[in-house]
C-alpha atoms as a PDB file:
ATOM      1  CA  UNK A   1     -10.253-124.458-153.567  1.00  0.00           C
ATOM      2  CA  UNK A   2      -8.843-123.085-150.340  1.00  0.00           C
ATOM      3  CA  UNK A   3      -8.513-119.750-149.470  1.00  0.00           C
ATOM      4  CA  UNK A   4      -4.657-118.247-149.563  1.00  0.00           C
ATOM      5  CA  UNK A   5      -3.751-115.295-148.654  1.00  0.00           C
ATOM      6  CA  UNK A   6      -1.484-114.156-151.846  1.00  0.00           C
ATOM      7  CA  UNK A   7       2.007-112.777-151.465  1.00  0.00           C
ATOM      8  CA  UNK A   8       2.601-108.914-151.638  1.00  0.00           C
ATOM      9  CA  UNK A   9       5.101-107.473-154.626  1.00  0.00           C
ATOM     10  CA  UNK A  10       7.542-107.797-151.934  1.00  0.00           C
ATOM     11  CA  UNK A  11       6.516-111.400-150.833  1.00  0.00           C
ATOM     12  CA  UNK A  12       6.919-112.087-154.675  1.00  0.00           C
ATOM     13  CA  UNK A  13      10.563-111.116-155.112  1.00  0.00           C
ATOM     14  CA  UNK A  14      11.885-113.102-151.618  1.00  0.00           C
ATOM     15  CA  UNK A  15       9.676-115.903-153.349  1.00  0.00           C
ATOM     16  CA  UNK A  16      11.622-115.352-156.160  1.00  0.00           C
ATOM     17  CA  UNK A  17      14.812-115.727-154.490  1.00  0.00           C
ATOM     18  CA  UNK A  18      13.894-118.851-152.439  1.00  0.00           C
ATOM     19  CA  UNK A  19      12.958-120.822-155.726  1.00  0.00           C
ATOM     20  CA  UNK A  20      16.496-120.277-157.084  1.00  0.00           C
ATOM     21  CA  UNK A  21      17.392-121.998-153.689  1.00  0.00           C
ATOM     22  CA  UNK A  22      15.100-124.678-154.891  1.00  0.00           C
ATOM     23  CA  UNK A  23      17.064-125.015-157.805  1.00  0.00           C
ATOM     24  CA  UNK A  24      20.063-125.080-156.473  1.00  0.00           C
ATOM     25  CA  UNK A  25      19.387-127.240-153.373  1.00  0.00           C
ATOM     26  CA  UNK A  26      19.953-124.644-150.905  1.00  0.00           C
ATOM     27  CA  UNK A  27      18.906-124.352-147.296  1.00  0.00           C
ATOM     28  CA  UNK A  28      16.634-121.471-146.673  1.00  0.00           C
ATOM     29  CA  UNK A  29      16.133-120.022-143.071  1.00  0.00           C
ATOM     30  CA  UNK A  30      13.587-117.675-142.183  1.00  0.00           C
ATOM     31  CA  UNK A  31      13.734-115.683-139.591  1.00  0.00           C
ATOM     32  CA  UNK A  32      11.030-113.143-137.764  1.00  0.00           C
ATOM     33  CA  UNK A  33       8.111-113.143-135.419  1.00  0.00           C
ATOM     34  CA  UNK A  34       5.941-115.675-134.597  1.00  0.00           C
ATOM     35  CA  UNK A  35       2.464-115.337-136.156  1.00  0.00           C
ATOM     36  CA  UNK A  36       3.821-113.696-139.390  1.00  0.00           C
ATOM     37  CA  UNK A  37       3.405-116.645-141.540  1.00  0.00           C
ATOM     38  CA  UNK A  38       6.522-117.770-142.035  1.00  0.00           C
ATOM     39  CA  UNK A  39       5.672-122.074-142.230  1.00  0.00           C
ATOM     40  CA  UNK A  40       2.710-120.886-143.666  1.00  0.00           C
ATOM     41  CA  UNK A  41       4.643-119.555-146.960  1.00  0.00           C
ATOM     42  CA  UNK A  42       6.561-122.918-146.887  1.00  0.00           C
ATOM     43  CA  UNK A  43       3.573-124.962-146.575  1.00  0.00           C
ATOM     44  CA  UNK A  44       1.922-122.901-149.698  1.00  0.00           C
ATOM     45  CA  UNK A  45       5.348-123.284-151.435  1.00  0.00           C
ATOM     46  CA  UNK A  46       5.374-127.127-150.942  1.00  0.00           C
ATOM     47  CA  UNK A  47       1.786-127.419-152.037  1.00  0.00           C
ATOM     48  CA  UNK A  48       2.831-125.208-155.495  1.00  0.00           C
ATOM     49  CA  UNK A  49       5.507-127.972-156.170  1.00  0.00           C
ATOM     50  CA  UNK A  50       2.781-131.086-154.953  1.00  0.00           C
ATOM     51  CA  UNK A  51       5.251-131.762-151.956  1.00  0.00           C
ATOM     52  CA  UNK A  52       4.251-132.526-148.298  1.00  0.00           C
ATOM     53  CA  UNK A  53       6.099-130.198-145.964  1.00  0.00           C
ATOM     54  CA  UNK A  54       7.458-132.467-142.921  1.00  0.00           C
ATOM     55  CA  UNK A  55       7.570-129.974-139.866  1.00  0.00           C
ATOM     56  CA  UNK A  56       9.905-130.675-137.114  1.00  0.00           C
ATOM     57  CA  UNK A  57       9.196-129.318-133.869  1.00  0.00           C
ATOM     58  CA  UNK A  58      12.146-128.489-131.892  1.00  0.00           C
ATOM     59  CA  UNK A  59       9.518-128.314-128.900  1.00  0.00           C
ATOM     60  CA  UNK A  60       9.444-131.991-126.951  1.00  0.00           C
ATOM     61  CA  UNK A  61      11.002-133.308-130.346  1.00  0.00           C
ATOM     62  CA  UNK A  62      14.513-135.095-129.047  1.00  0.00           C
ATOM     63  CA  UNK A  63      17.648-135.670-131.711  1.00  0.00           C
ATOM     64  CA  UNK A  64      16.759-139.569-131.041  1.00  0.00           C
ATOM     65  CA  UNK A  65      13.435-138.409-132.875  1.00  0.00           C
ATOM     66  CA  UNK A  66      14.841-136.268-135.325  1.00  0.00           C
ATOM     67  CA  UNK A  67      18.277-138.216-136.449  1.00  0.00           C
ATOM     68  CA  UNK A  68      17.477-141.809-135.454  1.00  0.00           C
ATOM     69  CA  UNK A  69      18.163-144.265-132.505  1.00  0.00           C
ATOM     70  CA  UNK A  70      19.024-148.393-131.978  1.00  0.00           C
ATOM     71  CA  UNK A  71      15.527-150.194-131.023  1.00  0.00           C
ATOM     72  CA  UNK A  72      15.826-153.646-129.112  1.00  0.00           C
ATOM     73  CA  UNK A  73      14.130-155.863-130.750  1.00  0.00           C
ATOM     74  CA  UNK A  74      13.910-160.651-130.599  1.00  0.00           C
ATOM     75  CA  UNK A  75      17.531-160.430-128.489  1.00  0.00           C
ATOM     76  CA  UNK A  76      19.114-157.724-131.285  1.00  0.00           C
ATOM     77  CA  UNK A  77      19.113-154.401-132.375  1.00  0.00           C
ATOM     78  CA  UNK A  78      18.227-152.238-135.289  1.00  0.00           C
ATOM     79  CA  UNK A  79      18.172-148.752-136.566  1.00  0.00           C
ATOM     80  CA  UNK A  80      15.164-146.488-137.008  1.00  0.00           C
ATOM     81  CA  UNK A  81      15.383-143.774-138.478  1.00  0.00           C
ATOM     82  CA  UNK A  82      14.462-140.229-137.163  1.00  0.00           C
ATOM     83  CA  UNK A  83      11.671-137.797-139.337  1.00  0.00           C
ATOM     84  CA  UNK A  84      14.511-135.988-140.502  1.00  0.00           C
ATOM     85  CA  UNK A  85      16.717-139.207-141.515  1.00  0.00           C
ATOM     86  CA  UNK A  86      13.653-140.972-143.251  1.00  0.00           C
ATOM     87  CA  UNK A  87      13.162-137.593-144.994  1.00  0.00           C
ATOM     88  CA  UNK A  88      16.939-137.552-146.391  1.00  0.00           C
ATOM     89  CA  UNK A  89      16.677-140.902-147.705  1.00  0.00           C
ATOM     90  CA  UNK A  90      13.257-140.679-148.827  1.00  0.00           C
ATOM     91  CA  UNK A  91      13.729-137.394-151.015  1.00  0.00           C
ATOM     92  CA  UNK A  92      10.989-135.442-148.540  1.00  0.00           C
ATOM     93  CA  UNK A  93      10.755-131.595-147.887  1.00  0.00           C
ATOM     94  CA  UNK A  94      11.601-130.737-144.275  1.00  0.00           C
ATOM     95  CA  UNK A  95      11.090-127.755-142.190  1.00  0.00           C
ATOM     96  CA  UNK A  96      12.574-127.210-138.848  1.00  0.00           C
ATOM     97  CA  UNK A  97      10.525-125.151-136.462  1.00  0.00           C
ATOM     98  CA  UNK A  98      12.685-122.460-134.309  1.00  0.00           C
ATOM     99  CA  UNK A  99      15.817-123.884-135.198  1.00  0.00           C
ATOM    100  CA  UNK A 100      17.309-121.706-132.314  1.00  0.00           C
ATOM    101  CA  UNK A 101      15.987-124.033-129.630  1.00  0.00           C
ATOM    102  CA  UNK A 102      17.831-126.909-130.454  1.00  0.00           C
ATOM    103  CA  UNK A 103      20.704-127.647-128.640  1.00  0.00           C
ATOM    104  CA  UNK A 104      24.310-126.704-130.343  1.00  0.00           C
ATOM    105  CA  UNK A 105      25.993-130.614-130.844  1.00  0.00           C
ATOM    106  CA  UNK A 106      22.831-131.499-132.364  1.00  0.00           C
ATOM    107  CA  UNK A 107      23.146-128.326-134.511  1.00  0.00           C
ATOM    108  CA  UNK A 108      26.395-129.796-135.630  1.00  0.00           C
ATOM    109  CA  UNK A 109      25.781-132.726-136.384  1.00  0.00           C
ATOM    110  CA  UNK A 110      23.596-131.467-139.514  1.00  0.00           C
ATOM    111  CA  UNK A 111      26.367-129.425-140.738  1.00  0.00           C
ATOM    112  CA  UNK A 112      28.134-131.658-143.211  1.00  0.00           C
ATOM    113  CA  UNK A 113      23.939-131.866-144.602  1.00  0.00           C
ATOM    114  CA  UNK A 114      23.682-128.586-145.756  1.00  0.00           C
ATOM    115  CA  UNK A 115      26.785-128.261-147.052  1.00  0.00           C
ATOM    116  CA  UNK A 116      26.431-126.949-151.322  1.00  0.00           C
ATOM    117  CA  UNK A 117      29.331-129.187-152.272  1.00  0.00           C
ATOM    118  CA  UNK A 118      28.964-133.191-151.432  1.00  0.00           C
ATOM    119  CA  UNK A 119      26.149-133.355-148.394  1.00  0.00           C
ATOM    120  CA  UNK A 120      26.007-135.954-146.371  1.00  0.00           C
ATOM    121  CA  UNK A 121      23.835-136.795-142.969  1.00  0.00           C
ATOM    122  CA  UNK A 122      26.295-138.973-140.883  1.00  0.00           C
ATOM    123  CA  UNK A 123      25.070-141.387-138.364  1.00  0.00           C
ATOM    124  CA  UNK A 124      27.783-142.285-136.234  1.00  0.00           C
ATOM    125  CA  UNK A 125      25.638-144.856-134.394  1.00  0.00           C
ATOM    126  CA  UNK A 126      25.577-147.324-136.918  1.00  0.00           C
ATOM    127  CA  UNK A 127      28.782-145.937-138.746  1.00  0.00           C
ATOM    128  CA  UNK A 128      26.861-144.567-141.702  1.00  0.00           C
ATOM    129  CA  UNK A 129      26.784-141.329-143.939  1.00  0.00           C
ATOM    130  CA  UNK A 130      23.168-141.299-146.309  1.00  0.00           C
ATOM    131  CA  UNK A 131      23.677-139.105-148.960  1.00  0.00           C
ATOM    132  CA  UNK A 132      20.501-136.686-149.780  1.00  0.00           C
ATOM    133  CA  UNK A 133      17.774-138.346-152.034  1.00  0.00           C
ATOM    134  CA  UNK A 134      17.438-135.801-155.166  1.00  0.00           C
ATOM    135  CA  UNK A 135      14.612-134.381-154.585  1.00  0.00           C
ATOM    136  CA  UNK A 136      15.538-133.294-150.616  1.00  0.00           C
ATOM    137  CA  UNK A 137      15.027-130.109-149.565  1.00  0.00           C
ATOM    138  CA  UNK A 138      15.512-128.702-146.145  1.00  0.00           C
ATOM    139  CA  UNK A 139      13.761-125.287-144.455  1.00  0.00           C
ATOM    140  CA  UNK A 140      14.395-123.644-140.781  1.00  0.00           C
ATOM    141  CA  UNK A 141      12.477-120.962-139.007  1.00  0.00           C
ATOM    142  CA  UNK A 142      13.103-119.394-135.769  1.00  0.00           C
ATOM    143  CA  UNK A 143      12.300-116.755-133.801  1.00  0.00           C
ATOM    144  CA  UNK A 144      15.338-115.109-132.617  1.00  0.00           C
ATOM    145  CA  UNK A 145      13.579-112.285-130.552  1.00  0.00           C
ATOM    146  CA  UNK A 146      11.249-114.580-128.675  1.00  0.00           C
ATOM    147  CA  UNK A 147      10.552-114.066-124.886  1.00  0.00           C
ATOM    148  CA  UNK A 148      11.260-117.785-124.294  1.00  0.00           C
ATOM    149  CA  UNK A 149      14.822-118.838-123.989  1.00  0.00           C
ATOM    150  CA  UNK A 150      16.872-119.958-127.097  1.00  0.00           C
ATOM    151  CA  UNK A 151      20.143-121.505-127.992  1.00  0.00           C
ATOM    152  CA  UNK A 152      20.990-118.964-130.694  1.00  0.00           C
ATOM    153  CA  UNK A 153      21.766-120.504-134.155  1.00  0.00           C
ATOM    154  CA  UNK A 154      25.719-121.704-134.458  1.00  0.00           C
ATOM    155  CA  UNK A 155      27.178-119.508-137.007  1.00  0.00           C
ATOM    156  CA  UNK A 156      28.474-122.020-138.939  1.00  0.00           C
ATOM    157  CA  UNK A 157      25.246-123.698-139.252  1.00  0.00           C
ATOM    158  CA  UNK A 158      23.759-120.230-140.330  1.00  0.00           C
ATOM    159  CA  UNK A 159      26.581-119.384-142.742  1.00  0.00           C
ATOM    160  CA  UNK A 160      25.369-122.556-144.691  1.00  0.00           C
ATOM    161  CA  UNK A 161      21.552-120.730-145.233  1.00  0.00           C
ATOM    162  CA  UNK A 162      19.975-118.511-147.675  1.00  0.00           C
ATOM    163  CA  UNK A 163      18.719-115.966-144.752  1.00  0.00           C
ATOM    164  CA  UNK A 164      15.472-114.372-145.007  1.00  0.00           C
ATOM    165  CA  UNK A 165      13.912-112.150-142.341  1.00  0.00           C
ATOM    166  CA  UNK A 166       9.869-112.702-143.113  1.00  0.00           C
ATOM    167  CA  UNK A 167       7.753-109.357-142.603  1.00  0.00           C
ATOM    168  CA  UNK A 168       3.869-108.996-142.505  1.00  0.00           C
ATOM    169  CA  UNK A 169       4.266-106.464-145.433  1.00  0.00           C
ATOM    170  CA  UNK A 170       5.003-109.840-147.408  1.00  0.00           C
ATOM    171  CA  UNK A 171       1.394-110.759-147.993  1.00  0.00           C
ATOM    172  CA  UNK A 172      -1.064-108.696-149.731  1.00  0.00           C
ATOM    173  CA  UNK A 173      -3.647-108.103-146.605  1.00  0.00           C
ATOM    174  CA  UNK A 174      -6.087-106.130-148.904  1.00  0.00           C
ATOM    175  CA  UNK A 175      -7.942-109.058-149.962  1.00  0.00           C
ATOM    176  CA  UNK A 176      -9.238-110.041-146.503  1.00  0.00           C
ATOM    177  CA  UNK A 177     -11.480-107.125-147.411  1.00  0.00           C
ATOM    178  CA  UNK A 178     -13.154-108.904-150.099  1.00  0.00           C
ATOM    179  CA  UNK A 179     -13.296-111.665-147.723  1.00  0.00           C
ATOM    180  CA  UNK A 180     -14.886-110.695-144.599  1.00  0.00           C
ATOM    181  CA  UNK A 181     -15.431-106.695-144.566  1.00  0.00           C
ATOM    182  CA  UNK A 182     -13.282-103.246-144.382  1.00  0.00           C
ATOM    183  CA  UNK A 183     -14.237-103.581-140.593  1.00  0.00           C
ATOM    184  CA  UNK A 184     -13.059-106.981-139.792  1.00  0.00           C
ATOM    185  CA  UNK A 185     -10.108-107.133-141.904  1.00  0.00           C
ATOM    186  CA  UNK A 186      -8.780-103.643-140.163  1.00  0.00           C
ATOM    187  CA  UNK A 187      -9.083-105.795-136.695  1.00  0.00           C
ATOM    188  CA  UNK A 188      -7.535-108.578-138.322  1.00  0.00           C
ATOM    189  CA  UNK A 189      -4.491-106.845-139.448  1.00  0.00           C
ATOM    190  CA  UNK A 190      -4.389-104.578-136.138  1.00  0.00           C
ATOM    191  CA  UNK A 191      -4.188-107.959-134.209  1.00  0.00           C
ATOM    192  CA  UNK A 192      -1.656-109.640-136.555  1.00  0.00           C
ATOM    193  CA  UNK A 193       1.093-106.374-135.966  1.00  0.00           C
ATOM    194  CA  UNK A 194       0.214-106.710-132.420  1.00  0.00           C
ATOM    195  CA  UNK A 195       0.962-110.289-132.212  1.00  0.00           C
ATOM    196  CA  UNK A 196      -1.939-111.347-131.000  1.00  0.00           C
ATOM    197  CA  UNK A 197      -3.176-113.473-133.473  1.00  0.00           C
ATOM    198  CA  UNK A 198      -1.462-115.649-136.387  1.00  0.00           C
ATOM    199  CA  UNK A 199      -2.022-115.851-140.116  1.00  0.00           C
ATOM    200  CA  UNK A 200      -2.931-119.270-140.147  1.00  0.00           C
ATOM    201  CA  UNK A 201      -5.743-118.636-137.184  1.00  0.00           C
ATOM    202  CA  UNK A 202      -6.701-115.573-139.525  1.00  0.00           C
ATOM    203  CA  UNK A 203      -6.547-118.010-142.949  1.00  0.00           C
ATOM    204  CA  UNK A 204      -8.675-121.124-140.520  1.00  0.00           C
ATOM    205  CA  UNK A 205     -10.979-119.056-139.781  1.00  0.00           C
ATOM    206  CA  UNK A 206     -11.574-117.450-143.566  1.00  0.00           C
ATOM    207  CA  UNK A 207     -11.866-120.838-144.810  1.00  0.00           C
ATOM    208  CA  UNK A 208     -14.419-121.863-142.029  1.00  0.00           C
ATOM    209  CA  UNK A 209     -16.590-118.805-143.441  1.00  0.00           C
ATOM    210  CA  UNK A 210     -16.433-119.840-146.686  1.00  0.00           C
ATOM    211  CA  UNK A 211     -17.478-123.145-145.934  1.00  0.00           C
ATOM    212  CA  UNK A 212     -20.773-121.780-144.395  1.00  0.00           C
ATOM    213  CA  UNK A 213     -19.847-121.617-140.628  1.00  0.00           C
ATOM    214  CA  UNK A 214     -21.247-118.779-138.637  1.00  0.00           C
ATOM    215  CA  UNK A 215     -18.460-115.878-138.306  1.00  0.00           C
ATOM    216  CA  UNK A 216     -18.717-115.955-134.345  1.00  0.00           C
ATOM    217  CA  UNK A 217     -17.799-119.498-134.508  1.00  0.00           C
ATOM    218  CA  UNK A 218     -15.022-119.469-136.836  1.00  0.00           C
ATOM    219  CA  UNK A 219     -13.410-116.586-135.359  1.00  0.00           C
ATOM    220  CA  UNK A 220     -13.767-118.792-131.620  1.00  0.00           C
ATOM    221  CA  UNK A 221     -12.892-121.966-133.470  1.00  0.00           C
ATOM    222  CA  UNK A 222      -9.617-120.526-134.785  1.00  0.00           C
ATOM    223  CA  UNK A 223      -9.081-118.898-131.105  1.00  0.00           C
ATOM    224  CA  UNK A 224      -9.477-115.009-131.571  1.00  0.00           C
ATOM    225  CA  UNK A 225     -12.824-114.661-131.084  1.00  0.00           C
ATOM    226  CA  UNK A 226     -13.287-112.853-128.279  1.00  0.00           C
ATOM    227  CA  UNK A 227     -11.035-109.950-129.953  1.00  0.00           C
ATOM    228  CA  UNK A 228     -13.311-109.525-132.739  1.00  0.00           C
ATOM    229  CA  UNK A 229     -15.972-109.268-130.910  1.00  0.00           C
ATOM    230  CA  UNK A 230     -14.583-106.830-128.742  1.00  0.00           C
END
């Protein structure tokens, strides 16, 4: 089995909190710094429940991609549908990566989707509203405080999310002393509150380890080798 890197008491309770969202079929953002493991925890989550995660991108990914467009095709035209669309109808999990980046009418037009009473994706292109397969779920992150420019979330999209800020302090760091040393994992975690690395390099390169591959080369594989062996 794969290493994980378990939740702290604190992780536990938030964890808590986002399975009554489960329940309940409602949105969950989280919020907080890149590296700190916040589509990791969703990934983890999905896996507990034997669900694939779908991550959207907001980076190069267009609203054609995400919602849908018309194709040409033998003199006519058809719909295809977008990853989020096909995910609606199909009953998937879907995350959508720094939220905050995408632009504010395609924001809106995913409103009426999260909404708790009667959601509905409409697609105005082909004059139809799909209504959410059972077992949809949908997830956002974003990193507010980035240095790169971002929309900001609308606050009526935000209004319709269960809010979480995510905080290293939510995963129980001890164990990467079992894992790879009381040296090493004091590096590790020095580099993770700097920002210099990310949990899932850090969990990468754990598993590499484990698998039989020479430290130095995990550590490079996963990209933060140089830094431990500095």
């Amino acid at each position: 089995m794969a290493f994980q890197i378990p939740l702290s008491h604190t992780g536990q309770e938030v964890q808590r909190r986002v399975k009554i969202c489960l329940e309940e079929k409602i949105p969950v953002l989280l919020t907080g710094d890149t590296g700190l493991g916040k589509t990791y925890f969703l990934s983890c989550l999905a896996q507990q429940h034997n669900q694939h995660l779908e991550k959207i991108n907001q980076v190069g990914t267009s609203a054609d991609m995400m919602l849908g467009m018309l194709v040409a095709t033998n003199f006519t035209t058809r719909w295809q549908d977008g990853l989020l669309t096909s995910n609606v109808r199909n009953g998937g999990w879907v995350s959508m990566e720094e939220i905050a980046r995408v632009d504010h009418e395609t924001q809106g037009r995913i409103f009426s989707l999260l909404d708790y009473d009667n959601p509905v994706l409409s697609l105005v292109e082909i004059n139809e509203n799909v209504k959410p397969h059972e077992n949809f779920r949908f997830f956002a992150t974003t990193n507010e405080g980035a240095d790169y420019s971002v929309r900001g979330i609308d606050k009526a999209l935000r209004d319709r999310f269960f809010v979480q800020e995510w905080g290293l302090d939510f995963w129980n760091l001890s164990v990467l002393e079992e894992r790879i040393g009381t040296s090493q994992a004091s590096k590790i975690i020095n580099f993770l509150k700097m920002g210099s690395t990310t949990l899932r390099k850090v969990v990468l390169s754990i598993n590499l380890i484990e698998r039989g591959t020479d430290p130095r080369d995990a550590w490079t594989i996963a990209g933060i080798g140089p830094a431990m062996e500095a």
